[in-house]
PDB file of N, CA and C in Angstrom:
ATOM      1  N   UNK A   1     -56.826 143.922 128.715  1.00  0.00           N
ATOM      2  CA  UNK A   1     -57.439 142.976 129.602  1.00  0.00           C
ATOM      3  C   UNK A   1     -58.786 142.559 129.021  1.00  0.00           C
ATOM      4  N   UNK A   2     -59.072 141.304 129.720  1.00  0.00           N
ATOM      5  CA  UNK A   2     -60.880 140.649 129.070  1.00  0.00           C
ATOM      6  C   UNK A   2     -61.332 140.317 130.065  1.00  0.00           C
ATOM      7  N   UNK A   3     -62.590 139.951 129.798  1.00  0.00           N
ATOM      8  CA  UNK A   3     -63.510 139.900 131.055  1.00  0.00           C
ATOM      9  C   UNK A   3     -64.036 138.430 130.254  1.00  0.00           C
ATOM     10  N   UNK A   4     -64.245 137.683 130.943  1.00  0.00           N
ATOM     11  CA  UNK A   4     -65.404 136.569 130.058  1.00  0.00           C
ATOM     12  C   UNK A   4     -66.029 135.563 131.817  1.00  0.00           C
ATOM     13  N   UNK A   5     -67.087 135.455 131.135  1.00  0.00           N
ATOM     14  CA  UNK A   5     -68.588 135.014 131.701  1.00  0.00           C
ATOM     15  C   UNK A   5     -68.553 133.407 131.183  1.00  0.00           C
ATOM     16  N   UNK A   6     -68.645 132.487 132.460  1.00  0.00           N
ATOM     17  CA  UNK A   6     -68.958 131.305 131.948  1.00  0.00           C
ATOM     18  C   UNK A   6     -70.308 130.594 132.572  1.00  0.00           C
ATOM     19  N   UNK A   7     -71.017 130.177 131.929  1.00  0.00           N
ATOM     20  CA  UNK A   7     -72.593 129.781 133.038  1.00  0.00           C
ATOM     21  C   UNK A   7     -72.378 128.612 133.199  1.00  0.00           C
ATOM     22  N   UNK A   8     -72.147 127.676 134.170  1.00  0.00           N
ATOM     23  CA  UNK A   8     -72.158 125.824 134.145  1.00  0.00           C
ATOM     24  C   UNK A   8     -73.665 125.728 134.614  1.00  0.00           C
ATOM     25  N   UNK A   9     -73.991 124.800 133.771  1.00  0.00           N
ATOM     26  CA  UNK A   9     -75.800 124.125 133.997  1.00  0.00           C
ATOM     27  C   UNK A   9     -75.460 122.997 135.248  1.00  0.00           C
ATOM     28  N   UNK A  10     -74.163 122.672 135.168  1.00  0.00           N
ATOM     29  CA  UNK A  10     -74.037 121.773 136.377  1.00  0.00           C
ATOM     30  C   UNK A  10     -72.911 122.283 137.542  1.00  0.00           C
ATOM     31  N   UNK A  11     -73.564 122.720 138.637  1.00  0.00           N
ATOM     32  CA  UNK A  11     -72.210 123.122 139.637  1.00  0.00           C
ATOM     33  C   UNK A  11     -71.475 122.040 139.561  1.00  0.00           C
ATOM     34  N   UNK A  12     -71.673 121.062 139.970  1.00  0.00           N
ATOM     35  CA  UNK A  12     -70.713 120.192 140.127  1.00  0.00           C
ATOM     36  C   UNK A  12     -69.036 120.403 139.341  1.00  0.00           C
ATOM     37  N   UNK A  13     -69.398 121.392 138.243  1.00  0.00           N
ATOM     38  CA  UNK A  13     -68.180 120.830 137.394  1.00  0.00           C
ATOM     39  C   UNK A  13     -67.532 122.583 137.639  1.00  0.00           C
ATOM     40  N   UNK A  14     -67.830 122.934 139.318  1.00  0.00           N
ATOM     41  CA  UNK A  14     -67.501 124.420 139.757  1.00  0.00           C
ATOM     42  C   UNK A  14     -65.885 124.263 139.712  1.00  0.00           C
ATOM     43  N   UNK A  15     -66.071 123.658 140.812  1.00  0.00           N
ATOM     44  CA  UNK A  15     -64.599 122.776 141.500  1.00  0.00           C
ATOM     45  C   UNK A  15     -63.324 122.765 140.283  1.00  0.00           C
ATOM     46  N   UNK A  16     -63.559 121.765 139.596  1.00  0.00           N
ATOM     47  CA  UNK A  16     -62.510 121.194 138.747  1.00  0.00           C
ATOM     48  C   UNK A  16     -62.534 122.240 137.473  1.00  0.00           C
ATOM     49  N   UNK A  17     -63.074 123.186 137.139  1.00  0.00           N
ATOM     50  CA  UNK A  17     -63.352 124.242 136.248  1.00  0.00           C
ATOM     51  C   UNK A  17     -62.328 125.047 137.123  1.00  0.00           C
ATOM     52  N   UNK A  18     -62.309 125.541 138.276  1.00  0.00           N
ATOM     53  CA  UNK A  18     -62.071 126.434 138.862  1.00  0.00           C
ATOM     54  C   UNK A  18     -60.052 126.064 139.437  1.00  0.00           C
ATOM     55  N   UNK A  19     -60.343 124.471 139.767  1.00  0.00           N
ATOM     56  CA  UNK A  19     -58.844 124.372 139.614  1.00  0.00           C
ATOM     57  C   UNK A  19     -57.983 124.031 138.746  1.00  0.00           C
ATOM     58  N   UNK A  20     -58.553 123.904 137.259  1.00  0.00           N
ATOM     59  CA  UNK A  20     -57.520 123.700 135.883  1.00  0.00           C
ATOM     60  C   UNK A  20     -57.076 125.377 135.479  1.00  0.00           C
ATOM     61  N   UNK A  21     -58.773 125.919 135.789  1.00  0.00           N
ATOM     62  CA  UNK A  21     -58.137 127.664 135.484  1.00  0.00           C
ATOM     63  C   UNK A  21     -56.894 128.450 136.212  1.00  0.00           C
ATOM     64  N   UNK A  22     -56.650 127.881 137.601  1.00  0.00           N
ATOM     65  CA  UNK A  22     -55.958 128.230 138.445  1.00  0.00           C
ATOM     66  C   UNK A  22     -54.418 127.179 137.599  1.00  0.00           C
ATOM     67  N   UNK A  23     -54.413 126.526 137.608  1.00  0.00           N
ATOM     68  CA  UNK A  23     -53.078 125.912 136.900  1.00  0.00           C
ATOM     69  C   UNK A  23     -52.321 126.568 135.387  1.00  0.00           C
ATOM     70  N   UNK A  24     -53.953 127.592 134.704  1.00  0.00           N
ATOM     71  CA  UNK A  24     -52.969 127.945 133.734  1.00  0.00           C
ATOM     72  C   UNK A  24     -53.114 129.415 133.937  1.00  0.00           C
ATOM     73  N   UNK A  25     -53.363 129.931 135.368  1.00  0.00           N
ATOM     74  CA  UNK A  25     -53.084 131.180 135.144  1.00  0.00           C
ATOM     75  C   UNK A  25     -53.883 132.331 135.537  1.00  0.00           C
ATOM     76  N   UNK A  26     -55.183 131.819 135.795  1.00  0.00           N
ATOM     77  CA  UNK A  26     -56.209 132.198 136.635  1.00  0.00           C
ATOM     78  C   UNK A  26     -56.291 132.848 137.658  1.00  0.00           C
ATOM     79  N   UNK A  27     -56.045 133.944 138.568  1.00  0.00           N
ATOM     80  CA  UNK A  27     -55.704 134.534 139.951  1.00  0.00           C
ATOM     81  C   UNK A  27     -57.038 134.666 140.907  1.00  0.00           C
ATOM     82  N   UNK A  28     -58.398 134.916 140.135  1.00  0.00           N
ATOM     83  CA  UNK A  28     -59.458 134.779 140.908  1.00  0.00           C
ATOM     84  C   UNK A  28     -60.570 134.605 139.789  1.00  0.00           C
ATOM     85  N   UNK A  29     -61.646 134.636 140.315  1.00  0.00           N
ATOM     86  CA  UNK A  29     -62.904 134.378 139.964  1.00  0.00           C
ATOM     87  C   UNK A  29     -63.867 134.928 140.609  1.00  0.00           C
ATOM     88  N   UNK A  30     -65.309 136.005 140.433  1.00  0.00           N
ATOM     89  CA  UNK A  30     -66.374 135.751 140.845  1.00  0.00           C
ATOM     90  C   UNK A  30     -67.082 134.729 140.441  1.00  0.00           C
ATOM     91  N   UNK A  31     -68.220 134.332 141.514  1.00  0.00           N
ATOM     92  CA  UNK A  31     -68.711 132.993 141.339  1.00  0.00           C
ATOM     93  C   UNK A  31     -70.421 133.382 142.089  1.00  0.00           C
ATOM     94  N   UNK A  32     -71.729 133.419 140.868  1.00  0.00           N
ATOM     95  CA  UNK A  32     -72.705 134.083 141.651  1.00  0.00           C
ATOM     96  C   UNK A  32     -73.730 132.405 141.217  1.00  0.00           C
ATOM     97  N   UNK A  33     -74.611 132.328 142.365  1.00  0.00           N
ATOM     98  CA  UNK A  33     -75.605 131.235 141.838  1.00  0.00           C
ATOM     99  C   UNK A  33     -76.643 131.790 140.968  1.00  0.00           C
ATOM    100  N   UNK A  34     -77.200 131.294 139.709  1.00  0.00           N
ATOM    101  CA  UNK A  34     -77.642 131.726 138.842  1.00  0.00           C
ATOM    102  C   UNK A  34     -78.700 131.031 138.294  1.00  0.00           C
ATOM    103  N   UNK A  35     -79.901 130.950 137.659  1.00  0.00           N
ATOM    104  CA  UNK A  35     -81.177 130.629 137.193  1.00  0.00           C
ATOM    105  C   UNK A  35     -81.288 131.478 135.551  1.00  0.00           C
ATOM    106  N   UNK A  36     -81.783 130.533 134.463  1.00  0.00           N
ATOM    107  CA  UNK A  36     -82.095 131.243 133.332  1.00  0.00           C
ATOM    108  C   UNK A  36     -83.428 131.016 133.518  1.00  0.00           C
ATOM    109  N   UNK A  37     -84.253 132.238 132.287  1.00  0.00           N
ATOM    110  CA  UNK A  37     -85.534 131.877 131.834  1.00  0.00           C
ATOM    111  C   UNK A  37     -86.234 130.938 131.384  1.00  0.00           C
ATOM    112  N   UNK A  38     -85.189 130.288 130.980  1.00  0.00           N
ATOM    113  CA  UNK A  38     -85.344 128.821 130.443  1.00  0.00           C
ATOM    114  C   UNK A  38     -86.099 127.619 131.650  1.00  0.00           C
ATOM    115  N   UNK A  39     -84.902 127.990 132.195  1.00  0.00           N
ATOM    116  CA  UNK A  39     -85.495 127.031 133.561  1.00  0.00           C
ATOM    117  C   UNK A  39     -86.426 127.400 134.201  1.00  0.00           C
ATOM    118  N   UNK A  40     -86.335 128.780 134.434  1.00  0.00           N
ATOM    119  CA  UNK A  40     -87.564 129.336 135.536  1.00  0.00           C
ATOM    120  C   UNK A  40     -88.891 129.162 134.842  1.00  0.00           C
ATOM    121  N   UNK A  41     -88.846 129.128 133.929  1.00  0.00           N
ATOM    122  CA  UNK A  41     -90.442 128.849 133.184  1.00  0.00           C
ATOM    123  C   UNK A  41     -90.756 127.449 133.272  1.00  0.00           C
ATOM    124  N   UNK A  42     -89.930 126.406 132.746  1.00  0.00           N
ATOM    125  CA  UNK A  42     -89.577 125.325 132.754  1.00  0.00           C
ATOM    126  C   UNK A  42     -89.945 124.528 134.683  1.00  0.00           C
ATOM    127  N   UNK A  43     -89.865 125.079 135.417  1.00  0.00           N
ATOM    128  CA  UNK A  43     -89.820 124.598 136.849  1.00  0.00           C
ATOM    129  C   UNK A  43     -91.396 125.063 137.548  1.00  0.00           C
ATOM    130  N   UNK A  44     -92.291 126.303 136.762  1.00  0.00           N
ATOM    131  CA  UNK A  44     -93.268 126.563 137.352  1.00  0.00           C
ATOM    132  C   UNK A  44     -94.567 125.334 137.250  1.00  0.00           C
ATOM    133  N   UNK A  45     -94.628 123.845 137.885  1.00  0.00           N
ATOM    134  CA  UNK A  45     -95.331 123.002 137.741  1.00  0.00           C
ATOM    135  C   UNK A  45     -96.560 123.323 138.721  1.00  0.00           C
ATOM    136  N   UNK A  46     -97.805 122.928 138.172  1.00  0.00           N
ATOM    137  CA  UNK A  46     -99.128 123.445 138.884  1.00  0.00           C
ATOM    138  C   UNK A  46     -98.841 122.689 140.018  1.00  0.00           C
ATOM    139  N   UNK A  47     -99.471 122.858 140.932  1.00  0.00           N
ATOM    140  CA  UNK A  47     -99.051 122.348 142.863  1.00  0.00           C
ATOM    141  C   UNK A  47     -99.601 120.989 143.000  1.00  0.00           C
ATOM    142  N   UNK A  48    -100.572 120.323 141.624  1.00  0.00           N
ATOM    143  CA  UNK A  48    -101.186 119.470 142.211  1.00  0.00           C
ATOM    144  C   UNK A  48    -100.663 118.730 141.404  1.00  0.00           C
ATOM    145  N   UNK A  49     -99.614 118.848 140.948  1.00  0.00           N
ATOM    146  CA  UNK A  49     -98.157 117.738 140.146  1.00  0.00           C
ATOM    147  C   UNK A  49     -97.593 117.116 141.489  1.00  0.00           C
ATOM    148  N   UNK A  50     -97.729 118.088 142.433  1.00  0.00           N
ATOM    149  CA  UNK A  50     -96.168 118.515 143.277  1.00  0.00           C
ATOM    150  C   UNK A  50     -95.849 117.322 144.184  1.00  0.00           C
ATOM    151  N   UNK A  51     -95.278 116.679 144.625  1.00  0.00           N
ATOM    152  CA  UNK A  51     -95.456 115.358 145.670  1.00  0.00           C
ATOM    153  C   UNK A  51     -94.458 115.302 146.137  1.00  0.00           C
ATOM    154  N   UNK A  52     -94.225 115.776 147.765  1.00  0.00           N
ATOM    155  CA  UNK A  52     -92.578 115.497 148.652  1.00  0.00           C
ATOM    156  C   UNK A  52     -92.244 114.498 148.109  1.00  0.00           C
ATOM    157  N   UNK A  53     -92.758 113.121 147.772  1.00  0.00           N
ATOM    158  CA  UNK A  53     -92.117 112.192 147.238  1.00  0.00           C
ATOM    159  C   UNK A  53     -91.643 111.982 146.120  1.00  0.00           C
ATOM    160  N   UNK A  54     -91.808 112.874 145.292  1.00  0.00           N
ATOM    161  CA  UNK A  54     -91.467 112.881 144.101  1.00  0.00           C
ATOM    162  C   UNK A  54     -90.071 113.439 143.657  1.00  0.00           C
ATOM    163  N   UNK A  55     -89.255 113.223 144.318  1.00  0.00           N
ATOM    164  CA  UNK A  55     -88.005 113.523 144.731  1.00  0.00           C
ATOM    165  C   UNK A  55     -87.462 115.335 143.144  1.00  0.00           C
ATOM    166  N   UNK A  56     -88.562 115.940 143.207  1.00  0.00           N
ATOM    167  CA  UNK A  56     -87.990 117.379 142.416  1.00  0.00           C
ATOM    168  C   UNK A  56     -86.719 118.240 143.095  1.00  0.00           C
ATOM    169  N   UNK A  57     -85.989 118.758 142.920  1.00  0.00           N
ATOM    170  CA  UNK A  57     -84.631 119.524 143.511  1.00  0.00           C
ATOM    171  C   UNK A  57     -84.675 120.188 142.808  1.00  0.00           C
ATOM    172  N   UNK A  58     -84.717 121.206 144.109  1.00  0.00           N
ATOM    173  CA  UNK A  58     -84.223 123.079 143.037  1.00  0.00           C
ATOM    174  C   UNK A  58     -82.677 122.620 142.396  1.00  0.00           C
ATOM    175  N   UNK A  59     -82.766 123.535 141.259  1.00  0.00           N
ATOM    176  CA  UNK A  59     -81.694 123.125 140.418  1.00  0.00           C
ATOM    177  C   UNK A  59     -81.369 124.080 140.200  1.00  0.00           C
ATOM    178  N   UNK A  60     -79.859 124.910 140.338  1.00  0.00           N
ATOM    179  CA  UNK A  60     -79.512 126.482 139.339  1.00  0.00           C
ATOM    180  C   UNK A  60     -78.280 125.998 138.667  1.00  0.00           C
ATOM    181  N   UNK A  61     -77.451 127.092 137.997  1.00  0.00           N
ATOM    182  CA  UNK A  61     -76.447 126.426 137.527  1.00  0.00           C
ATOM    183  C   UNK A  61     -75.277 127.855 138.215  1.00  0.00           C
ATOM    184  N   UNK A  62     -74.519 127.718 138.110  1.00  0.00           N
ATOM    185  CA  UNK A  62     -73.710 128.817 138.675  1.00  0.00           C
ATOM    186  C   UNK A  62     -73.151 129.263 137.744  1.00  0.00           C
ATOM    187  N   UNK A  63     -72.591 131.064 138.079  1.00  0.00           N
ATOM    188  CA  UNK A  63     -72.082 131.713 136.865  1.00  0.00           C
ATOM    189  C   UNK A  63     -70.851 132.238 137.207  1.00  0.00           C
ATOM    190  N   UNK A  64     -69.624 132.261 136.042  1.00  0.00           N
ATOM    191  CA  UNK A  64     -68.202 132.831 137.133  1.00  0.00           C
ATOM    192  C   UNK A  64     -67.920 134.151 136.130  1.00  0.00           C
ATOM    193  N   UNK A  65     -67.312 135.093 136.952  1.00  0.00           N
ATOM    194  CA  UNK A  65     -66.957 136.189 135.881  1.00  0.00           C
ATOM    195  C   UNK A  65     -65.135 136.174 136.341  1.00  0.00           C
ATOM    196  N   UNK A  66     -64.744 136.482 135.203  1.00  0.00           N
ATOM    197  CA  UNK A  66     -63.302 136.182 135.279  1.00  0.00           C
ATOM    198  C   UNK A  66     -62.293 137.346 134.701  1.00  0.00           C
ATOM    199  N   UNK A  67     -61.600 138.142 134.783  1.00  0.00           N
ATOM    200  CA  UNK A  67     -60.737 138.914 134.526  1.00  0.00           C
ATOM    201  C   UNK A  67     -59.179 138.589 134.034  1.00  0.00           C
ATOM    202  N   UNK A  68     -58.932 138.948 132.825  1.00  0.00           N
ATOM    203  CA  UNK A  68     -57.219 137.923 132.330  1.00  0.00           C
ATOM    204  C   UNK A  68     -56.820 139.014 132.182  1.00  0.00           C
ATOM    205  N   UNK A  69     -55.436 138.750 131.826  1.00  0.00           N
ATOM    206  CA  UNK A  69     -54.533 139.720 130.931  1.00  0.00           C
ATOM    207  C   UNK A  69     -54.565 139.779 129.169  1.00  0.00           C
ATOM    208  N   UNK A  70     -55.072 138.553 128.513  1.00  0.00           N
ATOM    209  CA  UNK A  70     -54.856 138.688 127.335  1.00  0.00           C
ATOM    210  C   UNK A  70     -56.016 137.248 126.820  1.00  0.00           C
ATOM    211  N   UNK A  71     -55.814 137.802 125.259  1.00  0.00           N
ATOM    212  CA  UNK A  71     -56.962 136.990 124.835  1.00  0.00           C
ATOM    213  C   UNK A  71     -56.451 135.619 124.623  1.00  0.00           C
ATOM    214  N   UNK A  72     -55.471 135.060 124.360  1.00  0.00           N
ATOM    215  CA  UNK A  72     -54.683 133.601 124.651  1.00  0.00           C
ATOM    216  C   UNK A  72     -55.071 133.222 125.930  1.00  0.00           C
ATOM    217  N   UNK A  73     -55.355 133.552 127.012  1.00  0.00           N
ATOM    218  CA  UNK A  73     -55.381 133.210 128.125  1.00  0.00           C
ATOM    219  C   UNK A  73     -56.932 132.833 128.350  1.00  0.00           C
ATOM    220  N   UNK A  74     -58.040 133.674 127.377  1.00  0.00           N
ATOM    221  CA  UNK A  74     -59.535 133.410 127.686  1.00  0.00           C
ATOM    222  C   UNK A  74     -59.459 132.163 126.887  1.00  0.00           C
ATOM    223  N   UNK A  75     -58.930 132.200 125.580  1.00  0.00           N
ATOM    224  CA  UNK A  75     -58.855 130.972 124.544  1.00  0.00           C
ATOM    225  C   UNK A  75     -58.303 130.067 125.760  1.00  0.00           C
ATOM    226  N   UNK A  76     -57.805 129.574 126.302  1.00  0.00           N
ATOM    227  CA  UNK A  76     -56.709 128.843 127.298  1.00  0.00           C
ATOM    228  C   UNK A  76     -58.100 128.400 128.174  1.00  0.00           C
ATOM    229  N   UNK A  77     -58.493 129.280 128.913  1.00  0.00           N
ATOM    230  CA  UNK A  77     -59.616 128.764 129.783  1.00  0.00           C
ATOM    231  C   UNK A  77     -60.907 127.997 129.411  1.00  0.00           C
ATOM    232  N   UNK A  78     -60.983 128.949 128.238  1.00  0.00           N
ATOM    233  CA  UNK A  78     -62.131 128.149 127.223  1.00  0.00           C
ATOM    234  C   UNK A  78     -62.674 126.372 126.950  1.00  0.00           C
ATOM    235  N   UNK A  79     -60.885 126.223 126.574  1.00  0.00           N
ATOM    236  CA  UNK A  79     -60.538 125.301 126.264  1.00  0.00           C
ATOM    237  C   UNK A  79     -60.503 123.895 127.209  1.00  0.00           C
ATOM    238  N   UNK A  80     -59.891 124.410 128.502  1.00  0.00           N
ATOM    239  CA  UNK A  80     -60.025 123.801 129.939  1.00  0.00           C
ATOM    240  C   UNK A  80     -60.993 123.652 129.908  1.00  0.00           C
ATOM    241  N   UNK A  81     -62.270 124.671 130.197  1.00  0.00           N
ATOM    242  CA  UNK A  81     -63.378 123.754 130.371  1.00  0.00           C
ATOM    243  C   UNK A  81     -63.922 123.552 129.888  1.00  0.00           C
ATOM    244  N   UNK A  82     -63.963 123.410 129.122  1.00  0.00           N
ATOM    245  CA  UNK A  82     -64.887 122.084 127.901  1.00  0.00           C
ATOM    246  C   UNK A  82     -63.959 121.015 127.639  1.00  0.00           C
ATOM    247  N   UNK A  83     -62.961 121.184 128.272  1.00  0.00           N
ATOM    248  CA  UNK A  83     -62.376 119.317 129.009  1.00  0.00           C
ATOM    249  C   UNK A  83     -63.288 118.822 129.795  1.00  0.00           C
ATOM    250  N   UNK A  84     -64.044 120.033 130.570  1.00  0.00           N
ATOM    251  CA  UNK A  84     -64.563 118.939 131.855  1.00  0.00           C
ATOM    252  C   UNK A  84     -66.286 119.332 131.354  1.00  0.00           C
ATOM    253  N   UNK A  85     -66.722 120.216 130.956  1.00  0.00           N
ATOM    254  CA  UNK A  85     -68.108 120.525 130.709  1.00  0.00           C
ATOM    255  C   UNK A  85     -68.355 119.630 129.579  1.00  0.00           C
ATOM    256  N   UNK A  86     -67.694 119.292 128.344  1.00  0.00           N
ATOM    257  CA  UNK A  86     -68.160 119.218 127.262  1.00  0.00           C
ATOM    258  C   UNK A  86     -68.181 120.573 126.230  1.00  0.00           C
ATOM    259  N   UNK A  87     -68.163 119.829 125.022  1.00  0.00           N
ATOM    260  CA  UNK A  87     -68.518 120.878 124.144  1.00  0.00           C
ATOM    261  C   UNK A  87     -69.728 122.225 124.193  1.00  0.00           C
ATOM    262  N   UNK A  88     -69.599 122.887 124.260  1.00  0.00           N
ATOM    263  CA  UNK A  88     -70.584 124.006 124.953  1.00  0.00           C
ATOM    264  C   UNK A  88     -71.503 124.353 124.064  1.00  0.00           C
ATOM    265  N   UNK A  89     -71.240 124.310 122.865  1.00  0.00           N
ATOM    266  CA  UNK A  89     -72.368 124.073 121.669  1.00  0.00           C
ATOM    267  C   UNK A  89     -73.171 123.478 121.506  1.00  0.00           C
ATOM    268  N   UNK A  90     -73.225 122.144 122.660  1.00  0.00           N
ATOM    269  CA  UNK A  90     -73.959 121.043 122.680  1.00  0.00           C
ATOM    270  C   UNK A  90     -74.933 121.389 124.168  1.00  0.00           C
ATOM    271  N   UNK A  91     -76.151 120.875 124.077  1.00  0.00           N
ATOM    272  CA  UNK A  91     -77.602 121.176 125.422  1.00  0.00           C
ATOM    273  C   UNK A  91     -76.877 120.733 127.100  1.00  0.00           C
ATOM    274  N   UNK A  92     -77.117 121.585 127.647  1.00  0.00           N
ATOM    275  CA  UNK A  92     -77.429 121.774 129.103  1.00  0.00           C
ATOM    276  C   UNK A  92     -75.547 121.336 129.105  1.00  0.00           C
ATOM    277  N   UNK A  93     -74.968 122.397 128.202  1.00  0.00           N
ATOM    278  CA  UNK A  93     -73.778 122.033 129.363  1.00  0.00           C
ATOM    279  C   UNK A  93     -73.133 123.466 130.031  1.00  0.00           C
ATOM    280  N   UNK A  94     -73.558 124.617 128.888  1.00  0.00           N
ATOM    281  CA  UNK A  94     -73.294 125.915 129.657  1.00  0.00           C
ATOM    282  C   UNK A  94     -73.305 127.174 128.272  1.00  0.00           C
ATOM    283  N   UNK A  95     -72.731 128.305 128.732  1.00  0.00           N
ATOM    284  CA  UNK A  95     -72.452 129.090 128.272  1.00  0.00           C
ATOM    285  C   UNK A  95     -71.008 130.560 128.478  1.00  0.00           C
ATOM    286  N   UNK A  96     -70.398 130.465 127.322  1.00  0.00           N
ATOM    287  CA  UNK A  96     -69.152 130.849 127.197  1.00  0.00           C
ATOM    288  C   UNK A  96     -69.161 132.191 126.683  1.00  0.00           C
ATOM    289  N   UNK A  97     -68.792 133.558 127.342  1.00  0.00           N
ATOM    290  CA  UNK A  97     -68.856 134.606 126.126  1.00  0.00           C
ATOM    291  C   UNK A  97     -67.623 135.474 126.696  1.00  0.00           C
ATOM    292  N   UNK A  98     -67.051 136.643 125.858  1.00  0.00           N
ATOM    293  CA  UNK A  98     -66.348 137.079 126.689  1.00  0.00           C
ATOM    294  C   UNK A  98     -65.595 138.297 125.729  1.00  0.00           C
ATOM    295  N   UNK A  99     -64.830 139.642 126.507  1.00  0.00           N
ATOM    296  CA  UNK A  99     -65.031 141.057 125.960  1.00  0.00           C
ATOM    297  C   UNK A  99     -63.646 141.063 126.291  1.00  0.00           C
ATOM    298  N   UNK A 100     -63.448 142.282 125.387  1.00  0.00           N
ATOM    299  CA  UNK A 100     -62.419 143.288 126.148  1.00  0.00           C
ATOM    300  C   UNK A 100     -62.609 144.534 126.929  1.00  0.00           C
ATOM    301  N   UNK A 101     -62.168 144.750 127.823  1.00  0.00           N
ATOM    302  CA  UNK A 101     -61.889 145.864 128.523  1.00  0.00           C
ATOM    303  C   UNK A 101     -61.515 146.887 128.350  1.00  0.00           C
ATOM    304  N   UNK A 102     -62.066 148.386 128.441  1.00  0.00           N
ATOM    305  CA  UNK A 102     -61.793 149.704 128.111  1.00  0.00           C
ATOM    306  C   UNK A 102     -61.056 149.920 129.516  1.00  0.00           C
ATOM    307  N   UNK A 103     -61.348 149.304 130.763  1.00  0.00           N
ATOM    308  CA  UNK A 103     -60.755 150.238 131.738  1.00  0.00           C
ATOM    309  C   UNK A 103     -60.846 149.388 132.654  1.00  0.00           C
ATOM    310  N   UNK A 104     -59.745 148.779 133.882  1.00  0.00           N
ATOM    311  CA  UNK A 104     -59.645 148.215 134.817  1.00  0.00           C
ATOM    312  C   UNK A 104     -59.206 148.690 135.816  1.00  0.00           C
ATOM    313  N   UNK A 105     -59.697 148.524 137.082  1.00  0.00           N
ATOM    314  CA  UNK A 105     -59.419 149.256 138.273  1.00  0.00           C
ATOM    315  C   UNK A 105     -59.472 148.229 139.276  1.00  0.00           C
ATOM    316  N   UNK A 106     -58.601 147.476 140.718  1.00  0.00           N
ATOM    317  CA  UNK A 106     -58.514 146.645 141.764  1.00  0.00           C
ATOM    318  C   UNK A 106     -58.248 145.582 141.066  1.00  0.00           C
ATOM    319  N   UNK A 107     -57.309 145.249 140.313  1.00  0.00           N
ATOM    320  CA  UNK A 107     -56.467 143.989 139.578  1.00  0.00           C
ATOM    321  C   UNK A 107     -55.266 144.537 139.594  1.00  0.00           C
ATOM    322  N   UNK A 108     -54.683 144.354 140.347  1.00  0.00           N
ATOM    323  CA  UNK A 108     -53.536 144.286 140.142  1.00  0.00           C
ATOM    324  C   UNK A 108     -53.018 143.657 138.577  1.00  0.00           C
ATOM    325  N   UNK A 109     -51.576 144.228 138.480  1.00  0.00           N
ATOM    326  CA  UNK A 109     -51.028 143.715 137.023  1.00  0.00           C
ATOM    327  C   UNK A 109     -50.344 142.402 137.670  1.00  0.00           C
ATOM    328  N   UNK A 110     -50.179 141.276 136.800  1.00  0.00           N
ATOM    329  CA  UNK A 110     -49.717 140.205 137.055  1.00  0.00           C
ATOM    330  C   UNK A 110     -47.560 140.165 137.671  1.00  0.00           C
ATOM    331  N   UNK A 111     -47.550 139.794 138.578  1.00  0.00           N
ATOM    332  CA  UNK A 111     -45.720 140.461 138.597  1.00  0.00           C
ATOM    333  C   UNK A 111     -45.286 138.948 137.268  1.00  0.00           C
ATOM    334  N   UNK A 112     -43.768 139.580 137.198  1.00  0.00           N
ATOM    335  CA  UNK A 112     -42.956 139.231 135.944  1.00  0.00           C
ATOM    336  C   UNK A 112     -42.477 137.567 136.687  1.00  0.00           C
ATOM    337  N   UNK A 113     -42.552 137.252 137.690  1.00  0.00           N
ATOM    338  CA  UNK A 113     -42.026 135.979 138.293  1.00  0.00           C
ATOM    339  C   UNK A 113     -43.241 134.825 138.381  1.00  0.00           C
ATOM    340  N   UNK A 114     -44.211 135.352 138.055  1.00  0.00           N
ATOM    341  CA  UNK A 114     -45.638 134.258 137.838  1.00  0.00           C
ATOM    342  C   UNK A 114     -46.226 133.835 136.977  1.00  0.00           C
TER     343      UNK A 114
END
């Protein structure tokens, strides 16, 4: 089994990330809201920038952790989304990494009819 971590800089692309993974195979997802250092340093503007009108929005990006059966299947997801993110090598579209597993416990094994 693998575990892999995907960060989207844009929720927006939660949704449609979340239902191409489910089409090839996907059974669940954690899904936590998330902030890098990058940004958080990046967002500390002195107060006398600051203007309600100045239309600023907290911004995070969300992070999913995902559990497969095999490494074709992380390659598989990979691939999905950077249909919809973009190339991930390229600025502010996310980050992709992902392991194998020594030991899994509350996953069920996939049955032979799915």
């Amino acid at each position: 089994m693998y575990m892999f971590m995907l960060v989207l800089d844009n929720p927006d692309h939660l949704e449609p990330v979340l239902e191409v993974w489910e089409q090839i195979g996907v059974r669940g997802a954690t899904i936590v809201e998330s902030t890098g250092i990058h940004h958080l340093r990046r967002k500390n503007v002195p107060m006398r920038y600051f203007y309600q009108a100045s239309g600023l929005v907290e911004e995070g990006h969300v992070t999913l952790f995902v559990i497969v059966e095999s490494e074709r299947l992380v390659e598989d997801c990979l691939h999905a989304a950077e249909i919809i993110t973009g190339n991930l090598n390229e600025p502010n579209t996310g980050v992709f990494a992902a392991w194998p597993l020594m030991m899994v416990r509350g996953v069920p094994p996939r049955s032979k009819e799915a």
